[in-house]
N, C-alpha and C. Protein backbone atom coordinates (compact mmCIF):
# COMPACT_ATOMS: atom_id res chain seq x y z
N UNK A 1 111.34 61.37 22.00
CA UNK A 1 111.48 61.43 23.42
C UNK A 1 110.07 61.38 24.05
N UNK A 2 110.25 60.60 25.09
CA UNK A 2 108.72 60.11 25.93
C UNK A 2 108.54 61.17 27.27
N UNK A 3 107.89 61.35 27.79
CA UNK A 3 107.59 62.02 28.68
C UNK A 3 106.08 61.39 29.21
N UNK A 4 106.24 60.72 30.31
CA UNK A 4 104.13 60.70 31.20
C UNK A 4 104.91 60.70 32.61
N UNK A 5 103.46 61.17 33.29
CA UNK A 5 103.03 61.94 34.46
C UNK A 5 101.75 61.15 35.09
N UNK A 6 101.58 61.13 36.15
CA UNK A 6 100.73 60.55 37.03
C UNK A 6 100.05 61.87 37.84
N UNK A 7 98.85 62.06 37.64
CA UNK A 7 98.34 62.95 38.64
C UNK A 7 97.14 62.59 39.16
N UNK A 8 97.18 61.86 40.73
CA UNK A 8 96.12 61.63 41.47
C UNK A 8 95.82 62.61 42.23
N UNK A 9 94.36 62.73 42.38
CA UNK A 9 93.26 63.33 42.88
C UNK A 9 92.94 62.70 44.26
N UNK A 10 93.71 63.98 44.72
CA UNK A 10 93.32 63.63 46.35
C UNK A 10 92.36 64.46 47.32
N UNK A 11 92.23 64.75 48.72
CA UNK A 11 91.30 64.74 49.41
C UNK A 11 92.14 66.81 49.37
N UNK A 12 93.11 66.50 49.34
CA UNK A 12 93.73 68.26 49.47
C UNK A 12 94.66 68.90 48.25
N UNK A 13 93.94 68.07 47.18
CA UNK A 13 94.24 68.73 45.62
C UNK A 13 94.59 67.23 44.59
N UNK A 14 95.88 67.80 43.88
CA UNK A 14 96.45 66.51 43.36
C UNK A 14 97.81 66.11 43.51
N UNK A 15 98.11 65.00 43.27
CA UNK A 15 99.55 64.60 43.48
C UNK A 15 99.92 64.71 42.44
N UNK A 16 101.30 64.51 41.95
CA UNK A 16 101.57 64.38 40.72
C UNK A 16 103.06 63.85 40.82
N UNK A 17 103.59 62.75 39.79
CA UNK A 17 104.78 62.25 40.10
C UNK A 17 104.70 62.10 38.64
N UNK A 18 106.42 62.22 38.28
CA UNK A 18 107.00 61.57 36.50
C UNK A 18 106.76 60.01 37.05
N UNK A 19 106.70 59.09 35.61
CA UNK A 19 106.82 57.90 35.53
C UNK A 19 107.07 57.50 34.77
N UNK A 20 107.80 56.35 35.55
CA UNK A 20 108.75 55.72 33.89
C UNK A 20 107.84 54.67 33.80
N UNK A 21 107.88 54.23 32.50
CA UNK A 21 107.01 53.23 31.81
C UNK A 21 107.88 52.14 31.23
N UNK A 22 109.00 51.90 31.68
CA UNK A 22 109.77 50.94 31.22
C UNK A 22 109.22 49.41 31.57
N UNK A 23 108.03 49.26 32.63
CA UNK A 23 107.84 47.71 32.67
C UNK A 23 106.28 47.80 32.37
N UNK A 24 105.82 48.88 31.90
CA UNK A 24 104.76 48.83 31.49
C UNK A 24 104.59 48.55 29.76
N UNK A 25 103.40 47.45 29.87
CA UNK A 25 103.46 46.26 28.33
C UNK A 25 101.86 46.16 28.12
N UNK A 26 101.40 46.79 28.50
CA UNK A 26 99.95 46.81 28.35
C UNK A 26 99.18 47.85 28.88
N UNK A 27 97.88 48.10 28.44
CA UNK A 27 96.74 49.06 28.70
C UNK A 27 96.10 48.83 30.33
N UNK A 28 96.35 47.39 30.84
CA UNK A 28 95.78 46.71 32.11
C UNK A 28 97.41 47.32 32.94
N UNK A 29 98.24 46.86 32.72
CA UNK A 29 99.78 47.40 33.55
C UNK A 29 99.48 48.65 33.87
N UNK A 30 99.03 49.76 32.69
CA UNK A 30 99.38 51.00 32.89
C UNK A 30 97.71 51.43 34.29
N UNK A 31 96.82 50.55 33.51
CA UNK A 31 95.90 51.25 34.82
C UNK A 31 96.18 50.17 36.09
N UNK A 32 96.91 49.17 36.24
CA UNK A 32 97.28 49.24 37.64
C UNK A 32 97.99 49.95 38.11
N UNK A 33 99.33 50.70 37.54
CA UNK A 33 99.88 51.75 37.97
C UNK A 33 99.57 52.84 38.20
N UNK A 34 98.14 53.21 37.54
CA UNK A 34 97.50 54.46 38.32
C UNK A 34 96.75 54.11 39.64
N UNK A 35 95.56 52.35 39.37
CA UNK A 35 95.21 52.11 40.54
C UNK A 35 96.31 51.89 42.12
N UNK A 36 97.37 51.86 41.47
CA UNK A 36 98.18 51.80 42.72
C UNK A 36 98.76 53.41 43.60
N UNK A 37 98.49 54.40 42.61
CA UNK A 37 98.76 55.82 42.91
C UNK A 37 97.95 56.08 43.47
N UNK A 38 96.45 55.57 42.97
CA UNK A 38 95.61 56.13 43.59
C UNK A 38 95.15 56.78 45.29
N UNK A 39 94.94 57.13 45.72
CA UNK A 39 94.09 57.56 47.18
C UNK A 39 92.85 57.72 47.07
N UNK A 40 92.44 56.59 47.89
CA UNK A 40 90.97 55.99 47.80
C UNK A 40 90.24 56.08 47.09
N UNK A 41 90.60 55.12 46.12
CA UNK A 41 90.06 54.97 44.53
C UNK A 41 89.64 56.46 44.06
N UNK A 42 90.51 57.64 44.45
CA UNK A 42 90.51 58.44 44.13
C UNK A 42 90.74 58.65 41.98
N UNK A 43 90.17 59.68 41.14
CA UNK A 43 90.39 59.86 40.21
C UNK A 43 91.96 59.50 39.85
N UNK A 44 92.89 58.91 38.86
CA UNK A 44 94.28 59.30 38.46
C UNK A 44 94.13 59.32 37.24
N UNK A 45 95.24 60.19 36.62
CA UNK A 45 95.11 60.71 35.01
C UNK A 45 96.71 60.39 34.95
N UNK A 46 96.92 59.23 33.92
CA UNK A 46 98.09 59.05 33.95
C UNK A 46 98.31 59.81 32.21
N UNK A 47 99.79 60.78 31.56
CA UNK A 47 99.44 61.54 30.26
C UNK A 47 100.74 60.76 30.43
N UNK A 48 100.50 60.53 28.75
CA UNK A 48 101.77 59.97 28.20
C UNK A 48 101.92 61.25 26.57
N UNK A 49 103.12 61.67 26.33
CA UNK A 49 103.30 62.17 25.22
C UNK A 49 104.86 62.14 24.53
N UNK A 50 104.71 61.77 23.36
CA UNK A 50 106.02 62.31 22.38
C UNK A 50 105.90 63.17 21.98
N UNK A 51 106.92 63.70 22.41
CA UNK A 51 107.49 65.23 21.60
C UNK A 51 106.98 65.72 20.41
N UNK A 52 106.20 66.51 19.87
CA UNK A 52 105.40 66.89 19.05
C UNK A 52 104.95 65.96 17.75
N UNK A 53 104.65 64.59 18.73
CA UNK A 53 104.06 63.75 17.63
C UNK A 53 102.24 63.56 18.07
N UNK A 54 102.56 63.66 19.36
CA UNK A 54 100.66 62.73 20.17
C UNK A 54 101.33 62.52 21.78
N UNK A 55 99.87 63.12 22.32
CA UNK A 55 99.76 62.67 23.82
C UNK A 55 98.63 61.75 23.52
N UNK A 56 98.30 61.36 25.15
CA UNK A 56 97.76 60.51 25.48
C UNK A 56 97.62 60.98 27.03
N UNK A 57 95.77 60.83 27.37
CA UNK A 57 95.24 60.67 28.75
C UNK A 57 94.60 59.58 29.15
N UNK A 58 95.02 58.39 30.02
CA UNK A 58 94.48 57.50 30.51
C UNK A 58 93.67 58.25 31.68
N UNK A 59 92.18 58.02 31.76
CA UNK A 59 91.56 58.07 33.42
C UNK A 59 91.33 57.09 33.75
N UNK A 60 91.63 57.17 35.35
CA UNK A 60 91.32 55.34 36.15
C UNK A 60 90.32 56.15 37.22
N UNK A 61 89.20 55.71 37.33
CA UNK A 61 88.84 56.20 38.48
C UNK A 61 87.95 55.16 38.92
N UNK A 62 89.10 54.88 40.31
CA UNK A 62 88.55 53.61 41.45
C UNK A 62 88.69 51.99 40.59
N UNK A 63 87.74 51.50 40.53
CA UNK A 63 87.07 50.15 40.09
C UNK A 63 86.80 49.83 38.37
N UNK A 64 86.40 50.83 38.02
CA UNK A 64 86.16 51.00 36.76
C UNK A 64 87.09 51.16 35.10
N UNK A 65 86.79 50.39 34.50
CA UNK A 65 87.63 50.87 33.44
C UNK A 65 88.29 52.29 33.00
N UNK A 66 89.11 52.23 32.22
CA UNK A 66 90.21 53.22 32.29
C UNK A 66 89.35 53.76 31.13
N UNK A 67 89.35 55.35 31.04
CA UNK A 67 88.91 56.05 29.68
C UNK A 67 90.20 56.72 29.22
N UNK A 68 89.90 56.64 27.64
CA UNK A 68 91.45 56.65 26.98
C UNK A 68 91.25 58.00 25.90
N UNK A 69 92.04 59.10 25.87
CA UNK A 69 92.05 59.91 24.85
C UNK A 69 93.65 59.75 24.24
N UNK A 70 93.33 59.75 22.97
CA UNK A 70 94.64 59.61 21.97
C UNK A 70 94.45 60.83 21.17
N UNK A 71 95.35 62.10 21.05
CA UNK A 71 95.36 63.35 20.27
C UNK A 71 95.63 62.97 18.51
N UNK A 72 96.29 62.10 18.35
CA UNK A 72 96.86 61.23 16.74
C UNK A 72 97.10 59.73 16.77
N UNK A 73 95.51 59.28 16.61
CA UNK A 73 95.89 57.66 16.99
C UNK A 73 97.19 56.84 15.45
N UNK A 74 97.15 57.37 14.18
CA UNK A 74 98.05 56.85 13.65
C UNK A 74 99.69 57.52 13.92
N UNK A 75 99.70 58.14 14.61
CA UNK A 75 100.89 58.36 15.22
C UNK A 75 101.36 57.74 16.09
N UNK A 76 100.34 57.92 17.13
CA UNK A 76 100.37 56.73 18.04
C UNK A 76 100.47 55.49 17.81
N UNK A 77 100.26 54.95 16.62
CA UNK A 77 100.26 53.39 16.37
C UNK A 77 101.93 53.40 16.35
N UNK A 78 102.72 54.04 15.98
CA UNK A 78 103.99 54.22 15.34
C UNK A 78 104.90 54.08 16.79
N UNK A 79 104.10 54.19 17.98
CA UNK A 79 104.92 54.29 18.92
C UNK A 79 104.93 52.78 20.15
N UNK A 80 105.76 52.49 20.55
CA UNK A 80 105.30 51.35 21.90
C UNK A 80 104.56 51.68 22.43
N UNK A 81 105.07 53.20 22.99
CA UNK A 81 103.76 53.60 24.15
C UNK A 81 102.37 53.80 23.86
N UNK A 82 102.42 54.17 22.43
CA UNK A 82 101.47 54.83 21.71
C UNK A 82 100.01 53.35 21.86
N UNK A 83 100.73 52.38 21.17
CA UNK A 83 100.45 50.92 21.08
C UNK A 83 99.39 50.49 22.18
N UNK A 84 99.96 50.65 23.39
CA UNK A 84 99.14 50.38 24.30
C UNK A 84 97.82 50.79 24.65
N UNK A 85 97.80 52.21 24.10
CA UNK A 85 96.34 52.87 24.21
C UNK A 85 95.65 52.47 23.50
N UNK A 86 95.50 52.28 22.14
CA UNK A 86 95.01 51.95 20.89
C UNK A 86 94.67 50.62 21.33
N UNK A 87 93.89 50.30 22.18
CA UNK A 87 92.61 49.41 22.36
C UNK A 87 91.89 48.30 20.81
N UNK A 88 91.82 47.35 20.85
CA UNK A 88 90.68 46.99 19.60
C UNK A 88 89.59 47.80 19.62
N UNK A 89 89.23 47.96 20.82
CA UNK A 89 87.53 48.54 21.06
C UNK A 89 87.56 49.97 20.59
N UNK A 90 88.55 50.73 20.82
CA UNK A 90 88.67 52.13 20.13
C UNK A 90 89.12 52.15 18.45
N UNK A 91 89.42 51.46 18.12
CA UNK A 91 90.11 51.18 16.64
C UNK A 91 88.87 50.54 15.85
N UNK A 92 87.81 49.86 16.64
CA UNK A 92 86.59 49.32 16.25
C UNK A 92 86.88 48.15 15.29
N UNK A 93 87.77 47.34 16.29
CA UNK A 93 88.46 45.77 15.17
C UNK A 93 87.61 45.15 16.66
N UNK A 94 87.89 43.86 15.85
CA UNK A 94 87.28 42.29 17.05
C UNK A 94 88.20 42.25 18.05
N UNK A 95 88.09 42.38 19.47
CA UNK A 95 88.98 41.67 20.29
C UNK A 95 89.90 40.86 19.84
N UNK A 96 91.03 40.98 20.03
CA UNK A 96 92.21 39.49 19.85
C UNK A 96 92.29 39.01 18.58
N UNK A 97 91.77 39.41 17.41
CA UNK A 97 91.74 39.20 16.34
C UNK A 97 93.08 39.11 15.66
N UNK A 98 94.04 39.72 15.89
CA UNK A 98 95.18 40.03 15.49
C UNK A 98 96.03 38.93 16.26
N UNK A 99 95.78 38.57 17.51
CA UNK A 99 96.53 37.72 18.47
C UNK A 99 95.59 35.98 17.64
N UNK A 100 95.06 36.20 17.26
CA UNK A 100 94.27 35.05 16.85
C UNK A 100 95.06 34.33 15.59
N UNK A 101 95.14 35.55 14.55
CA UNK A 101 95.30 35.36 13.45
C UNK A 101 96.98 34.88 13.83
N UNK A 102 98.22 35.75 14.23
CA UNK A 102 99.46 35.32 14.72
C UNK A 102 99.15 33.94 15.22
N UNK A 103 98.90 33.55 16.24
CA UNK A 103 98.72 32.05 16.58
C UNK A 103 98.77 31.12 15.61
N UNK A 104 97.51 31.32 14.72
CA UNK A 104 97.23 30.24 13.86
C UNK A 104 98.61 30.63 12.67
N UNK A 105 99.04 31.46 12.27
CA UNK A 105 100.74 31.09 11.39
C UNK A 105 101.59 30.44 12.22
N UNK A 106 101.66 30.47 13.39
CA UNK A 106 102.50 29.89 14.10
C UNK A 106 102.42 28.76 14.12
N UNK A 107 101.66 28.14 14.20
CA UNK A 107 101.11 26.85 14.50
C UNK A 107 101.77 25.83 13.42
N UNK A 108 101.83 25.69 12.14
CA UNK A 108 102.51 25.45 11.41
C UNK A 108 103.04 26.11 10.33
N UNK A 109 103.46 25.80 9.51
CA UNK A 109 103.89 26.33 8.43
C UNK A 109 102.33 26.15 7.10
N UNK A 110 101.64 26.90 7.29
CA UNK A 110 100.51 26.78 6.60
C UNK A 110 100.58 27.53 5.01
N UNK A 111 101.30 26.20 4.26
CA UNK A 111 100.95 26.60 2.86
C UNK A 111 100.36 25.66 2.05
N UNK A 112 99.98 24.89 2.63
CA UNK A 112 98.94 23.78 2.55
C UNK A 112 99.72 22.62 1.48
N UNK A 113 100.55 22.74 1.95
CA UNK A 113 101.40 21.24 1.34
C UNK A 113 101.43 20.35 2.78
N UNK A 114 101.63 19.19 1.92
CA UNK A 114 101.92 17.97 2.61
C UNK A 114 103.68 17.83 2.94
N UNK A 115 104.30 17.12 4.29
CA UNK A 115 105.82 17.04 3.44
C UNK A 115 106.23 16.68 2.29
N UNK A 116 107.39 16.81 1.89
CA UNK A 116 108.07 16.22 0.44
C UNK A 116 106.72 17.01 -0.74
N UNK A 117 106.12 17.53 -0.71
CA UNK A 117 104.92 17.86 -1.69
C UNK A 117 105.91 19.16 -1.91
N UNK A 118 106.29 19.81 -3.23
CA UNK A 118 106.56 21.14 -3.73
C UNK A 118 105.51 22.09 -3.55
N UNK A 119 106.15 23.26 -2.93
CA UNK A 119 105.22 24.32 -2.30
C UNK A 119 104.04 24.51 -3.72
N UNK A 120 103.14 25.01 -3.50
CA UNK A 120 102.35 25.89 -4.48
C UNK A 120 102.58 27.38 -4.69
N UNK A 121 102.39 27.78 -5.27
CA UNK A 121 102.98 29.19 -5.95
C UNK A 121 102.07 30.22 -5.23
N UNK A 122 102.84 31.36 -4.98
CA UNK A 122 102.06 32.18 -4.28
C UNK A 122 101.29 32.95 -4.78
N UNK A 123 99.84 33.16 -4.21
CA UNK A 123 98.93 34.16 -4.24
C UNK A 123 99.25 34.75 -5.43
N UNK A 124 98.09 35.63 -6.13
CA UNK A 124 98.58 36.63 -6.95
C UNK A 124 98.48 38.04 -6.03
N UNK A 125 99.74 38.65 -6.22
CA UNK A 125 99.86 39.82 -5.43
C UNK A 125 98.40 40.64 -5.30
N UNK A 126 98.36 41.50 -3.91
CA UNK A 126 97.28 42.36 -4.09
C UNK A 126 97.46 43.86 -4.52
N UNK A 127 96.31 44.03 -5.40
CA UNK A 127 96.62 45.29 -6.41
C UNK A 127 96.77 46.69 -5.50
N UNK A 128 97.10 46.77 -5.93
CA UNK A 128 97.65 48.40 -5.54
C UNK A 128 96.87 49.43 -5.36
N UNK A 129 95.87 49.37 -6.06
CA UNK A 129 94.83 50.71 -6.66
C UNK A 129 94.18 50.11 -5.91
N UNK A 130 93.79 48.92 -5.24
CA UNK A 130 92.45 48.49 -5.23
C UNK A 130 91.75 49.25 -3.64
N UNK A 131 91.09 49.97 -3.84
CA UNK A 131 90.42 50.81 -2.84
C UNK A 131 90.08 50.53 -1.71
N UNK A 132 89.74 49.32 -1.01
CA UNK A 132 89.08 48.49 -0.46
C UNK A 132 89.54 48.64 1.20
N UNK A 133 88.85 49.20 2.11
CA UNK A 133 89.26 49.65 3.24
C UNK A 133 90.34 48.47 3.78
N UNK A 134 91.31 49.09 4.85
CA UNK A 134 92.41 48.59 5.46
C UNK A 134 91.77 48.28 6.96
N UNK A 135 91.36 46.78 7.50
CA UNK A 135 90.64 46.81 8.88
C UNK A 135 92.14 46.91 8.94
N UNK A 136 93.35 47.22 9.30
CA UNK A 136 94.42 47.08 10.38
C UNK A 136 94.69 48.67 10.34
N UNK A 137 94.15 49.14 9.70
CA UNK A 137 94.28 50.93 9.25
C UNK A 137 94.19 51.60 10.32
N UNK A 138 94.81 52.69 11.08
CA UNK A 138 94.62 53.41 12.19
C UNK A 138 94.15 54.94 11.53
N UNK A 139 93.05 55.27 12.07
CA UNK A 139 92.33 56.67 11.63
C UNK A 139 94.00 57.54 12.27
N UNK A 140 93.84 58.84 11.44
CA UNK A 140 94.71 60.03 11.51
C UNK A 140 93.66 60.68 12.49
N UNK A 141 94.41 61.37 13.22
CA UNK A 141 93.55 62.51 14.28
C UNK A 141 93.57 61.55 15.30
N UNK A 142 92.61 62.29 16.11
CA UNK A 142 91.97 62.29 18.00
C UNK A 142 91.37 60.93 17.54
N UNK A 143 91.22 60.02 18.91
CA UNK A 143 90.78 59.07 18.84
C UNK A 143 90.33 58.55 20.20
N UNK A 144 89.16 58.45 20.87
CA UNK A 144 89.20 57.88 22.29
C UNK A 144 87.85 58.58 22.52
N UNK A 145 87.57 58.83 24.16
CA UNK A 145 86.48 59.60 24.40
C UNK A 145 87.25 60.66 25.20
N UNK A 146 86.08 62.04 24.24
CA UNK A 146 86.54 63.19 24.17
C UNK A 146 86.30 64.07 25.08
N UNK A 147 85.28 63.62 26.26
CA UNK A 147 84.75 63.94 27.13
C UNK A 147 85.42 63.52 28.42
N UNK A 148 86.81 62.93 28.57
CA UNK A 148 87.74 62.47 29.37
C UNK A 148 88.19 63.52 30.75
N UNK A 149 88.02 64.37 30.24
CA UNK A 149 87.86 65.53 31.34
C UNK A 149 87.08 66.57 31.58
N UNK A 150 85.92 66.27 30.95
CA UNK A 150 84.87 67.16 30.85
C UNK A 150 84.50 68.03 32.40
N UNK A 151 84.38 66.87 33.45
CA UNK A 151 84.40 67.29 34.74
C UNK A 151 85.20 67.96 35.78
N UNK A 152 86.44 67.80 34.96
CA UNK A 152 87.52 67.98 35.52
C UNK A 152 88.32 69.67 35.28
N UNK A 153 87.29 70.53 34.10
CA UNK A 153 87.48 71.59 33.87
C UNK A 153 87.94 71.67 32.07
N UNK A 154 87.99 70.66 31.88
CA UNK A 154 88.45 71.01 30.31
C UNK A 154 87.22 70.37 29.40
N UNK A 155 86.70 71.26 28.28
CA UNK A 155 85.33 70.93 27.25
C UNK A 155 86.26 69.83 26.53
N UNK A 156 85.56 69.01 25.18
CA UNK A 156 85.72 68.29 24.64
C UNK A 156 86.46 69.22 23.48
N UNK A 157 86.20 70.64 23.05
CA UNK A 157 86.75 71.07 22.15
C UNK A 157 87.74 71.67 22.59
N UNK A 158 88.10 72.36 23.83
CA UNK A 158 89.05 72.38 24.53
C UNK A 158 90.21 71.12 24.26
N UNK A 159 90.20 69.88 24.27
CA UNK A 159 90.59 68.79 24.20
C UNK A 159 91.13 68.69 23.10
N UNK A 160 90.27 69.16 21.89
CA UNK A 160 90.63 68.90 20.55
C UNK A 160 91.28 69.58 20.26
N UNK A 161 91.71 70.97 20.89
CA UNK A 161 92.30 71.85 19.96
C UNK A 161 93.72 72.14 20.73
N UNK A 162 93.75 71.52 21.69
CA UNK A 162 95.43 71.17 22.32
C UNK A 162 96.85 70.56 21.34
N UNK A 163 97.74 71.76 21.01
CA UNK A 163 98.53 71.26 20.52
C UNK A 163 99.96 70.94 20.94
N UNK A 164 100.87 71.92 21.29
CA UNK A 164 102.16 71.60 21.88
C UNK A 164 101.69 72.46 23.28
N UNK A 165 102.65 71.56 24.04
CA UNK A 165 102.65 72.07 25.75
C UNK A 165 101.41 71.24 26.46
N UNK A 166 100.69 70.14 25.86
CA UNK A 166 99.21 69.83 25.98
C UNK A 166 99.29 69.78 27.64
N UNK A 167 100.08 69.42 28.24
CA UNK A 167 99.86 68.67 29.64
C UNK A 167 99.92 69.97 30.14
N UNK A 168 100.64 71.24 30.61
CA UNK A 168 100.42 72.26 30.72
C UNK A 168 99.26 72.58 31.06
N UNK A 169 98.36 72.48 29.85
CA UNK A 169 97.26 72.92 29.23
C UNK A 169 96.21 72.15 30.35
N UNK A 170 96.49 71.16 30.36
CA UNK A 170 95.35 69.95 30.64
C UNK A 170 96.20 70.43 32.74
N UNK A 171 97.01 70.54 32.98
CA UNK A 171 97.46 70.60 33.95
C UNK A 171 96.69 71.77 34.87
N UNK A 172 96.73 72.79 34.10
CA UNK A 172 95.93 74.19 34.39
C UNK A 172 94.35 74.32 34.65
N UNK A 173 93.82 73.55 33.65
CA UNK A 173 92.14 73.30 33.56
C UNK A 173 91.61 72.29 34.90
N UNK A 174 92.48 71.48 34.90
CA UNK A 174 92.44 70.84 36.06
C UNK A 174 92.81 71.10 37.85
N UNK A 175 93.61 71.87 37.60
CA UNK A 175 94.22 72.85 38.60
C UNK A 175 95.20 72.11 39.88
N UNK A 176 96.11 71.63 38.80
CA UNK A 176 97.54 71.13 39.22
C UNK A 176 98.44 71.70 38.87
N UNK A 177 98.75 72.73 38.33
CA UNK A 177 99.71 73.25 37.41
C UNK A 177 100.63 73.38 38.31
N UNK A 178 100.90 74.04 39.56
CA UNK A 178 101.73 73.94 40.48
C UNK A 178 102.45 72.69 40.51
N UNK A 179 101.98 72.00 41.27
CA UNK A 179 102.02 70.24 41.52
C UNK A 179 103.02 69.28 40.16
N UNK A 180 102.68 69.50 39.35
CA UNK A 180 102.97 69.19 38.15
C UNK A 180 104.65 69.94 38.08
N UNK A 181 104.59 70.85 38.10
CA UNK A 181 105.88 71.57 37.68
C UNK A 181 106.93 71.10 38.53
N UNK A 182 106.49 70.70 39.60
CA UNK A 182 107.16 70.34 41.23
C UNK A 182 107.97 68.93 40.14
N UNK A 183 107.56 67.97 39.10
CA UNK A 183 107.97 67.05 38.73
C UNK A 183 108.71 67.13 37.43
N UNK A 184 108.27 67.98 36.61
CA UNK A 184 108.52 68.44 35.23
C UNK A 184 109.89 68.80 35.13
């Protein structure tokens, strides 16, 4: 079960509204939907979380790129919503690399026959044991920048050590907790 929250930073505290994320398909969707909450390019913290698997804090503030904290980025990989946060640039893969590589299978049937030519035999499987790091591998744990609300009343180890109830948590330090409940 999904649960995110929108809480913009306004001129006489914060707002805060549930949101559904049903037409949201990307990391750019989700921060126009905060830039659109916003009040005058005011701060918005949009939290996304599953039920005692991983949250997630997007910040949008104004013009600027969105800063992303993920509490269990391989958990998060496991999820749609999760998906969206998990950036290349935070995972530390190449841009589009993955959208690159899909393309080019698509493109034909690349097993390097000619027509009427009998396929060639496949690959020899890859070994099992063989140690050799996984680039598509998602680290276990926190993942993002940890300093996402540093200003906002909550430390970085504060951050880290949030486990169930996180938005609560993050709701309080910030000093919406009222506001918040009004939606919850």
């Amino acid at each position: 079960m999904y649960f995110a929250a929108l809480l913009a930073r306004t001129e006489d505290g914060w707002e805060a509204s549930d949101t559904e994320l049903d037409d949201v398909e990307t990391l750019s969707d989700l921060t126009d939907l905060a830039r659109d909450a916003s009040v005058d390019e005011d701060t918005v913290l949009v939290y996304i979380e599953q039920e005692d698997a991983w949250f997630g804090v997007v910040r949008v503030d104004g013009e600027e790129d969105p800063r992303i904290y993920v509490s269990d980025a391989s958990a998060a990989a496991r999820s749609s919503y999760g998906e969206i946060l998990l950036t290349d640039e935070m995972l530390g893969r190449e841009p589009g690399a993955e959208d690159e590589i899909a393309a080019l299978e698509e493109l034909v049937d690349l097993d390097g026959t000619e027509d009427g030519e009998p396929e060639r035999p496949a690959p020899a499987a890859v070994d099992p044991d063989d140690d050799g790091p996984d680039p598509d591998a998602v680290p276990a744990g926190p993942i993002g920048e940890l300093g996402v609300l540093a200003d906002l009343g909550m430390s970085e180890k504060e951050l880290l050590t949030l486990q169930t109830d996180a938005l609560a948590e993050i709701a309080e330090a910030v000093g919406a907790t009222e506001i918040l409940e009004s939606v919850r």
